[in-house]
N, C-alpha and C. Protein backbone atom coordinates (compact mmCIF):
# COMPACT_ATOMS: atom_id res chain seq x y z
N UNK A 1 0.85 -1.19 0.00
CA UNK A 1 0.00 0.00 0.00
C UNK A 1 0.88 1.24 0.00
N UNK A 2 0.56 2.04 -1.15
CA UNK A 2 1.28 3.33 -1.06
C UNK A 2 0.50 4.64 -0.01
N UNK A 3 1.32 5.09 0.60
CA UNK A 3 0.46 5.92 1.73
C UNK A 3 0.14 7.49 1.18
N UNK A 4 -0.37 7.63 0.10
CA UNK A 4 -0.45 8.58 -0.32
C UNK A 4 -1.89 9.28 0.11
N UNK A 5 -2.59 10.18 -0.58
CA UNK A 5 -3.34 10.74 -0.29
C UNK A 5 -4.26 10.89 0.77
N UNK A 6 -4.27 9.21 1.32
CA UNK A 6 -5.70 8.57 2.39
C UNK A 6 -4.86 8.48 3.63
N UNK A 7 -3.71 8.73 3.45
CA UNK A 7 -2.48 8.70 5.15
C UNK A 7 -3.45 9.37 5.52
N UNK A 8 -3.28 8.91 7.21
CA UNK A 8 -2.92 7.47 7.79
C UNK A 8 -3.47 6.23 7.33
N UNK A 9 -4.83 6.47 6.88
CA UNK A 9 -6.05 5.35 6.76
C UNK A 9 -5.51 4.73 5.16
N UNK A 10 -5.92 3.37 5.20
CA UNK A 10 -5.86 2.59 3.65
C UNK A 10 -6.36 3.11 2.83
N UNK A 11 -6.42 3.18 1.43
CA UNK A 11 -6.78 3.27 0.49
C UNK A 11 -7.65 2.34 0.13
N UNK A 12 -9.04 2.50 0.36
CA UNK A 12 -10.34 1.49 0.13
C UNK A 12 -10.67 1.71 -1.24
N UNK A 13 -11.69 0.85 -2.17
CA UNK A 13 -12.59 0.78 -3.05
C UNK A 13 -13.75 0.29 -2.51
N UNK A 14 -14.71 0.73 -2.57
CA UNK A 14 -15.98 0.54 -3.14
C UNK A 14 -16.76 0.30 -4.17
N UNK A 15 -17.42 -0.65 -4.55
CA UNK A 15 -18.14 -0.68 -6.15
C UNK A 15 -19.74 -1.41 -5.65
N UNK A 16 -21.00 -0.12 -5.80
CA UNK A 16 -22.12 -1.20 -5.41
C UNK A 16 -22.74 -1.26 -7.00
N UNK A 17 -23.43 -2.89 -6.94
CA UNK A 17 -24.71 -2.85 -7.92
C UNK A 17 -25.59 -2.96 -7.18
N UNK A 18 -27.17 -2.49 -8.25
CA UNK A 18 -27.98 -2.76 -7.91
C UNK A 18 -28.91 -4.39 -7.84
N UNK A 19 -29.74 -4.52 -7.65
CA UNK A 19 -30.17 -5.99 -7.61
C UNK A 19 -30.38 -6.31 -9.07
N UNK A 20 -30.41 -6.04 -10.27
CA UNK A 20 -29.65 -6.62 -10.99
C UNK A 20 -28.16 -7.00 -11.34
N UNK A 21 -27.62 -6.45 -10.68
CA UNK A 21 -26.29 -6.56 -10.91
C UNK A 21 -25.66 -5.27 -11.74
N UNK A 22 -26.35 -4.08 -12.02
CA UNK A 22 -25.98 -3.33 -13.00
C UNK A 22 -24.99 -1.99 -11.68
N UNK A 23 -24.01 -1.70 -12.23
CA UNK A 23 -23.02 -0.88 -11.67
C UNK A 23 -23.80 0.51 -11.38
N UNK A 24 -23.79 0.56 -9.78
CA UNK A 24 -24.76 1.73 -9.47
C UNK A 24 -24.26 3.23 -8.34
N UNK A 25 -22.47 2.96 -8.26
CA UNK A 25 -22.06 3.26 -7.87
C UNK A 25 -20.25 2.51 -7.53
N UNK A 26 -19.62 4.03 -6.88
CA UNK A 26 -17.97 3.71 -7.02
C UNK A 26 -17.73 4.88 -6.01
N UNK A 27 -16.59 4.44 -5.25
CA UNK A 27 -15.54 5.27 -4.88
C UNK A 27 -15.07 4.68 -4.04
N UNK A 28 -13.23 5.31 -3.91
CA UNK A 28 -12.32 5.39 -3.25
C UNK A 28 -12.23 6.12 -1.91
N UNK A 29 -11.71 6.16 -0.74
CA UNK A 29 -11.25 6.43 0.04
C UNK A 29 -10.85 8.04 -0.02
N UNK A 30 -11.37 9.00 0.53
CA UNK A 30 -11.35 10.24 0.18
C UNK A 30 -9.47 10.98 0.79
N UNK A 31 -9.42 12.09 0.42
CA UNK A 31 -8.20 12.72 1.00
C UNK A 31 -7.78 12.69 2.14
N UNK A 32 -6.96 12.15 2.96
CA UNK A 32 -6.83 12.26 4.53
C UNK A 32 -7.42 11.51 4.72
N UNK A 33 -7.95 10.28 4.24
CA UNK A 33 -8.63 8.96 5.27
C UNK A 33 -10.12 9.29 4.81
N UNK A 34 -10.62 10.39 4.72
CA UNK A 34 -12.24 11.15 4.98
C UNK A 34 -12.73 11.18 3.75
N UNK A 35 -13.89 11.07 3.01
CA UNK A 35 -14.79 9.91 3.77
C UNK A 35 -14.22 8.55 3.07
N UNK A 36 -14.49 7.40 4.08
CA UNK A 36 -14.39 6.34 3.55
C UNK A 36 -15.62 6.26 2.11
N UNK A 37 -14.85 4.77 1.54
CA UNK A 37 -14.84 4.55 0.04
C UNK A 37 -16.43 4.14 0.33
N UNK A 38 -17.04 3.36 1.21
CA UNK A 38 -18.52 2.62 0.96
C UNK A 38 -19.55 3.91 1.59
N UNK A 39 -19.23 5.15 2.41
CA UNK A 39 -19.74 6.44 2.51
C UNK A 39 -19.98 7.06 1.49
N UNK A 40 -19.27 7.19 0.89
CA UNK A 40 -19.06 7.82 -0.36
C UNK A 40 -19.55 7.40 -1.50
N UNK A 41 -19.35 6.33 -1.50
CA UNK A 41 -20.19 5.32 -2.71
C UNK A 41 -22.14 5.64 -2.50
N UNK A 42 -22.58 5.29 -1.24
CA UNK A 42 -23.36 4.87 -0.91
C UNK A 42 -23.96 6.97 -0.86
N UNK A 43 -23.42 7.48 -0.82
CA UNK A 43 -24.24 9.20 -0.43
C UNK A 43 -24.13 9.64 -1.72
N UNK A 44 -23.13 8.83 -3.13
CA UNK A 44 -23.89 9.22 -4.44
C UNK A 44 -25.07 8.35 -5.00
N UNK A 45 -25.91 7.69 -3.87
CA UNK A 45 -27.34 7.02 -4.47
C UNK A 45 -28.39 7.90 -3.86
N UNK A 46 -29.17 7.60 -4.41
CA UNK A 46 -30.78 8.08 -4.02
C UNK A 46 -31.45 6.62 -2.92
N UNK A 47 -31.91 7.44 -1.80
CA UNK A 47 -32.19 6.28 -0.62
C UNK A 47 -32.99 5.51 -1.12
N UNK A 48 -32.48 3.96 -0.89
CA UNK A 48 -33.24 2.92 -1.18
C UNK A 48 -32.60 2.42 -2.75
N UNK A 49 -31.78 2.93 -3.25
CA UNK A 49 -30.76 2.75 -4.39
C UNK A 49 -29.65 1.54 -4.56
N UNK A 50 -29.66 0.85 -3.39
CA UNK A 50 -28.39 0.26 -2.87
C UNK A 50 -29.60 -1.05 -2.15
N UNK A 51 -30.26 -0.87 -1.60
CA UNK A 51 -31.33 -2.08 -1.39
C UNK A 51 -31.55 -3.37 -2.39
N UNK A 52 -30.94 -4.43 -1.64
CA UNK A 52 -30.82 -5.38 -2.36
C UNK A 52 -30.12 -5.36 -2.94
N UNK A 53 -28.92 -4.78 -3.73
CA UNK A 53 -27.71 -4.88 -4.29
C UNK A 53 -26.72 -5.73 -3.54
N UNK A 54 -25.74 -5.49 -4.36
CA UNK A 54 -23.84 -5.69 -3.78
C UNK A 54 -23.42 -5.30 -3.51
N UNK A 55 -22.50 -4.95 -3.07
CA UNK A 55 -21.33 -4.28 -2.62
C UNK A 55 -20.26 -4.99 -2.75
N UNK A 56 -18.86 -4.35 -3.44
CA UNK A 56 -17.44 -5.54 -3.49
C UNK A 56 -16.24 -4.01 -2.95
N UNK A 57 -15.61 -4.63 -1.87
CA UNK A 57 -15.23 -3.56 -0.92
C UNK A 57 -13.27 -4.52 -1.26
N UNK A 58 -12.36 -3.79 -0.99
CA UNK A 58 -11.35 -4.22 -0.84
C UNK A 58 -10.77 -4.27 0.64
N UNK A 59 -11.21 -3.95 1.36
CA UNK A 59 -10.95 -4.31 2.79
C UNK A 59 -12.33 -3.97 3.64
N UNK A 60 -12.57 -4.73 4.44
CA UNK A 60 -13.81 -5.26 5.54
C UNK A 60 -14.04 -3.69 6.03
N UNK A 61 -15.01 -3.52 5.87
CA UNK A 61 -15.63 -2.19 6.25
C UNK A 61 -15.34 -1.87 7.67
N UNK A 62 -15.33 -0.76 8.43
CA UNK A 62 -15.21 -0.49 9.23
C UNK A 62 -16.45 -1.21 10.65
N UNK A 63 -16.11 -1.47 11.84
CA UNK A 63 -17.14 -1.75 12.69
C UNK A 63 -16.93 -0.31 13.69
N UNK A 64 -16.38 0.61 14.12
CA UNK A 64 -16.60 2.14 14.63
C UNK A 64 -16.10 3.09 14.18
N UNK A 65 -16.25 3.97 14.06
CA UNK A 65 -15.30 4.74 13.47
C UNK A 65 -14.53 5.91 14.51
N UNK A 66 -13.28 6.52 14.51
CA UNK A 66 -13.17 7.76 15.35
C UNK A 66 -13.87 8.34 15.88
N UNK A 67 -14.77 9.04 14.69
CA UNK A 67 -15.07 10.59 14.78
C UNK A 67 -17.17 10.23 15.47
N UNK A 68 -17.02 9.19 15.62
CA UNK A 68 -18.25 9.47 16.64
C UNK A 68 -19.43 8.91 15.52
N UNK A 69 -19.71 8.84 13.83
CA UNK A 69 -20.09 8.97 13.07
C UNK A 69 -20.60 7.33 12.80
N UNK A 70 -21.76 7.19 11.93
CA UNK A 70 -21.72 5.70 11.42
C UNK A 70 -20.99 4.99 10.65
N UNK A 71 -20.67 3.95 11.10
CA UNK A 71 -19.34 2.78 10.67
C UNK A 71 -20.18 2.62 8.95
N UNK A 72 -19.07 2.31 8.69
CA UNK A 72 -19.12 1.72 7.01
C UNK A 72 -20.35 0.28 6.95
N UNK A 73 -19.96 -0.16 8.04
CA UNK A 73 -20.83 -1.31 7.93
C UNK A 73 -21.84 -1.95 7.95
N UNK A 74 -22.49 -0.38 9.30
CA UNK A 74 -23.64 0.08 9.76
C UNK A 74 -24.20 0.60 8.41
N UNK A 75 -23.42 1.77 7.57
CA UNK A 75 -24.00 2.22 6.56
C UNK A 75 -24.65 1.39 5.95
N UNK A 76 -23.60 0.23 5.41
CA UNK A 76 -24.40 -0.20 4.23
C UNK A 76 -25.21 -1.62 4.89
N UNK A 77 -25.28 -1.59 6.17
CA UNK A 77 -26.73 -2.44 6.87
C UNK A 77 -27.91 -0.94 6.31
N UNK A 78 -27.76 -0.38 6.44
CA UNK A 78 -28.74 1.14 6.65
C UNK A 78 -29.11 0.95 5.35
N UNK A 79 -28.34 0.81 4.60
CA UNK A 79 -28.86 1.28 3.18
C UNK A 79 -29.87 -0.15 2.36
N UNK A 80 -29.55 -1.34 3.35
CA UNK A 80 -30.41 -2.77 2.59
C UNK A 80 -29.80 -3.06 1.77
N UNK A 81 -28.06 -3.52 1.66
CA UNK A 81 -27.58 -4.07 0.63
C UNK A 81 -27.55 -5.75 1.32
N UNK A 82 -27.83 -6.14 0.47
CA UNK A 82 -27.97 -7.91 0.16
C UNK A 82 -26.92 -8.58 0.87
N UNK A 83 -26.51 -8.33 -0.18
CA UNK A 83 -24.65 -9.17 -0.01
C UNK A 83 -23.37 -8.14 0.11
N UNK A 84 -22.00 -8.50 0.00
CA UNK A 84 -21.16 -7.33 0.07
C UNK A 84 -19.89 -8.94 -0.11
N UNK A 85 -19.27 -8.98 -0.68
CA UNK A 85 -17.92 -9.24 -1.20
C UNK A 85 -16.76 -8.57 -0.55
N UNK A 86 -16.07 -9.21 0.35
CA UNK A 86 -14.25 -8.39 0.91
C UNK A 86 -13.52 -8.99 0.45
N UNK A 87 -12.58 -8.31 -0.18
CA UNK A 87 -11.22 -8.83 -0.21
C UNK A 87 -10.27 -9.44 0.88
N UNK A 88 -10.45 -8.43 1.49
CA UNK A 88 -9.43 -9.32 2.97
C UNK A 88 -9.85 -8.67 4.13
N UNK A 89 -9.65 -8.84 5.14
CA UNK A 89 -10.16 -8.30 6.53
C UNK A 89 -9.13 -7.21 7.00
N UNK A 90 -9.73 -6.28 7.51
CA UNK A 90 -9.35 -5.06 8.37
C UNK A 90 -8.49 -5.48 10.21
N UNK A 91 -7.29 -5.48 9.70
CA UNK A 91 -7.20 -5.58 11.61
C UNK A 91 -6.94 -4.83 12.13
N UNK A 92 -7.26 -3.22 12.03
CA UNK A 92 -7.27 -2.45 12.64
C UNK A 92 -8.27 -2.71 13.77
N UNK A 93 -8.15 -2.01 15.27
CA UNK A 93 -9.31 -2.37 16.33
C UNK A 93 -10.63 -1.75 15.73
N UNK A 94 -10.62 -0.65 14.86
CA UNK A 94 -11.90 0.01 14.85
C UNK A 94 -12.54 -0.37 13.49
N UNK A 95 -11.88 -1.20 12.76
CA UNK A 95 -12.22 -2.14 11.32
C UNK A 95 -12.99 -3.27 11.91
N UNK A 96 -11.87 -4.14 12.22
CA UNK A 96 -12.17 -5.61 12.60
C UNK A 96 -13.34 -5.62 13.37
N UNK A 97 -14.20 -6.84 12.86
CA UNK A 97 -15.46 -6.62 13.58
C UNK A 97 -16.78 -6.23 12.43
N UNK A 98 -16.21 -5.33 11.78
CA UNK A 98 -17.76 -5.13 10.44
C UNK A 98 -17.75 -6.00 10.03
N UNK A 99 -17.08 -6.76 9.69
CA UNK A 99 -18.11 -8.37 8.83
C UNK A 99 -18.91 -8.75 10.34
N UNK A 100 -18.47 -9.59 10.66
CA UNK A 100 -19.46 -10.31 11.91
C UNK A 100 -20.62 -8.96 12.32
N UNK A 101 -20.54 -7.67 12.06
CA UNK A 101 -21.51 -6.93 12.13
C UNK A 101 -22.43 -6.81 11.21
N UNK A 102 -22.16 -7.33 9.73
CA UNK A 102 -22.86 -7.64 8.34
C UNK A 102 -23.49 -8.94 8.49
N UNK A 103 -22.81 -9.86 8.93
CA UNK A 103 -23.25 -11.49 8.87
C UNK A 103 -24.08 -11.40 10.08
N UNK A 104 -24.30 -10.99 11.30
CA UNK A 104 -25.23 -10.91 12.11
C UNK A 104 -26.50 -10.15 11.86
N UNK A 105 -26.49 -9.07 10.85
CA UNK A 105 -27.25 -8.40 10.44
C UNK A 105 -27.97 -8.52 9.34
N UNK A 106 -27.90 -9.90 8.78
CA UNK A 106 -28.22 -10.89 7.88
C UNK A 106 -27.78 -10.91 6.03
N UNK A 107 -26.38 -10.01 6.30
CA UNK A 107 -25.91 -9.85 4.96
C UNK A 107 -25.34 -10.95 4.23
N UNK A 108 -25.49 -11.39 2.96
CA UNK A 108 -24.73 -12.89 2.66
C UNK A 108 -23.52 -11.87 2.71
N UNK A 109 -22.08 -12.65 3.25
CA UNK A 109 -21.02 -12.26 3.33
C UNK A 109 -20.23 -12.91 2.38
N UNK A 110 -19.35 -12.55 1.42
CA UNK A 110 -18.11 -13.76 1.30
C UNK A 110 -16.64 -12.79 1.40
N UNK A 111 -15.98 -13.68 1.91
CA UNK A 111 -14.36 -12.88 2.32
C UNK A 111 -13.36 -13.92 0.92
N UNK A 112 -12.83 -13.12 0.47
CA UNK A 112 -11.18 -13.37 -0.15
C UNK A 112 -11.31 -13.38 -1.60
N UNK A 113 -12.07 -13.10 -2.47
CA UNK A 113 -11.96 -12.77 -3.17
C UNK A 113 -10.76 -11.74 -3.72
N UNK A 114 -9.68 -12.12 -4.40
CA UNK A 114 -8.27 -11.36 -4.63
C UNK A 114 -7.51 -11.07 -3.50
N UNK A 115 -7.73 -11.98 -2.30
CA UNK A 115 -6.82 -11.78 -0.83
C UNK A 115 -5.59 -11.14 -1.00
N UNK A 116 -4.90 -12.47 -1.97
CA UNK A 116 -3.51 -12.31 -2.04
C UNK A 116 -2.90 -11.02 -2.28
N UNK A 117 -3.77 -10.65 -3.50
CA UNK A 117 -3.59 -9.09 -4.21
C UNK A 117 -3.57 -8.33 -3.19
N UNK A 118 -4.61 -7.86 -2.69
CA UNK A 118 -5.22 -6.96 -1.53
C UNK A 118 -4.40 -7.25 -0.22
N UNK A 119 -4.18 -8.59 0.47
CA UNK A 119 -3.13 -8.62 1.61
C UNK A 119 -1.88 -7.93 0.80
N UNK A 120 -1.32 -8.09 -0.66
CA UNK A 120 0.01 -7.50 -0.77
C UNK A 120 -0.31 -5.99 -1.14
N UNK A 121 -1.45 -5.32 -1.25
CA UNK A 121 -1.67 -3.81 -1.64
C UNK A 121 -1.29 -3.11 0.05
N UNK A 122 -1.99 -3.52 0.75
CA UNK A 122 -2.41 -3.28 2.37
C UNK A 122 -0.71 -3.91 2.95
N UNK A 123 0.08 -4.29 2.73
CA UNK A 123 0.94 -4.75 3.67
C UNK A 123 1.61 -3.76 4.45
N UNK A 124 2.04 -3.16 4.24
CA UNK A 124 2.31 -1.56 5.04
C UNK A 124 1.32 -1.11 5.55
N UNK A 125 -0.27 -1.46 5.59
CA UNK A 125 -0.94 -0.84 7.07
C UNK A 125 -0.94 -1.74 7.41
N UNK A 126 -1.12 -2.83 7.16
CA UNK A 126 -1.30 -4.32 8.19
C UNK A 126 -0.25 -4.32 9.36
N UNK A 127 1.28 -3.70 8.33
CA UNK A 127 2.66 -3.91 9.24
C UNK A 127 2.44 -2.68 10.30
N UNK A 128 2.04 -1.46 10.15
CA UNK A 128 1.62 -0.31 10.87
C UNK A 128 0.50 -0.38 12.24
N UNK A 129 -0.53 -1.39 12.10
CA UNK A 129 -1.57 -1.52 12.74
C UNK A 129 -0.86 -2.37 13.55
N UNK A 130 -0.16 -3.50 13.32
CA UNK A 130 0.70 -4.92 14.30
C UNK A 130 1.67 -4.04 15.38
N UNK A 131 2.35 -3.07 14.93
CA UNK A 131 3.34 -2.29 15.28
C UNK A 131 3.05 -1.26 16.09
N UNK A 132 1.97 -0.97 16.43
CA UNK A 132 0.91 0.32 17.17
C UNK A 132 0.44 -1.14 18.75
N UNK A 133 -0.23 -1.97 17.95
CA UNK A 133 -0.52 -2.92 19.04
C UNK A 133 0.61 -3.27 20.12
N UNK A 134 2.35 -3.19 19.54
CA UNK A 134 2.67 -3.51 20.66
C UNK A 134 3.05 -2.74 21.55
């Protein structure tokens, strides 16, 4: 992971369809971390836009966030998306945790889709987040 623009925070993607499957939204991880990529994705639909769709995220949505605000994960419980696709899991403390907050909240989940890719994009926050823990 190059730490460019989204320092400190990863560089996320977002991509939702709608319940056909037709591409109904996109974005990245905003300047400075702010706003995350599935916020952002999800506040260029019209409510109820994202209901029943997909979502394919490159790292596990957030389960709290800092700033007091709704988690990524919460969002897109909020918004009635179906399913949601991760690439690899978040181990940050305030990441880790939105899937099991999606799969309890009755989202079909699936994890690893392009892991390998995505664990080697992310390896410099993974190594950053391990390194804070001790």
């Amino acid at each position: 992971m190059q730490a460019g623009r989204t320092a400190p925070n990863p560089s996320v993607g977002c991509v939702i369809l709608d319940r056909e499957g037709v591409k109904i939204s996109e974005a990245a991880t905003g300047d400075g971390g702010r706003p995350h990529a599935e916020e952002l994705a999800l506040s260029r639909l019209p409510v109820g836009a994202a209901a029943g769709g997909t979502a394919y995220v490159t790292l596990e949505p957030c389960r709290e966030r800092s700033g007091g605000t709704a988690s990524c994960s919460q969002r897109l419980i909020d918004a009635g998306v179906a399913k949601i696709i991760i690439a690899t899991r978040d181990p940050h403390p305030l990441g880790s945790g939105g899937l099991t907050r999606l799969r309890e909240a009755g989202l079909q989940v699936e994890l690893g889709p392009l892991r390998v890719e995505a664990d080697e994009f992310y390896e410099e926050f993974f190594d950053s987040v391990h390194e804070n823990e001790s």
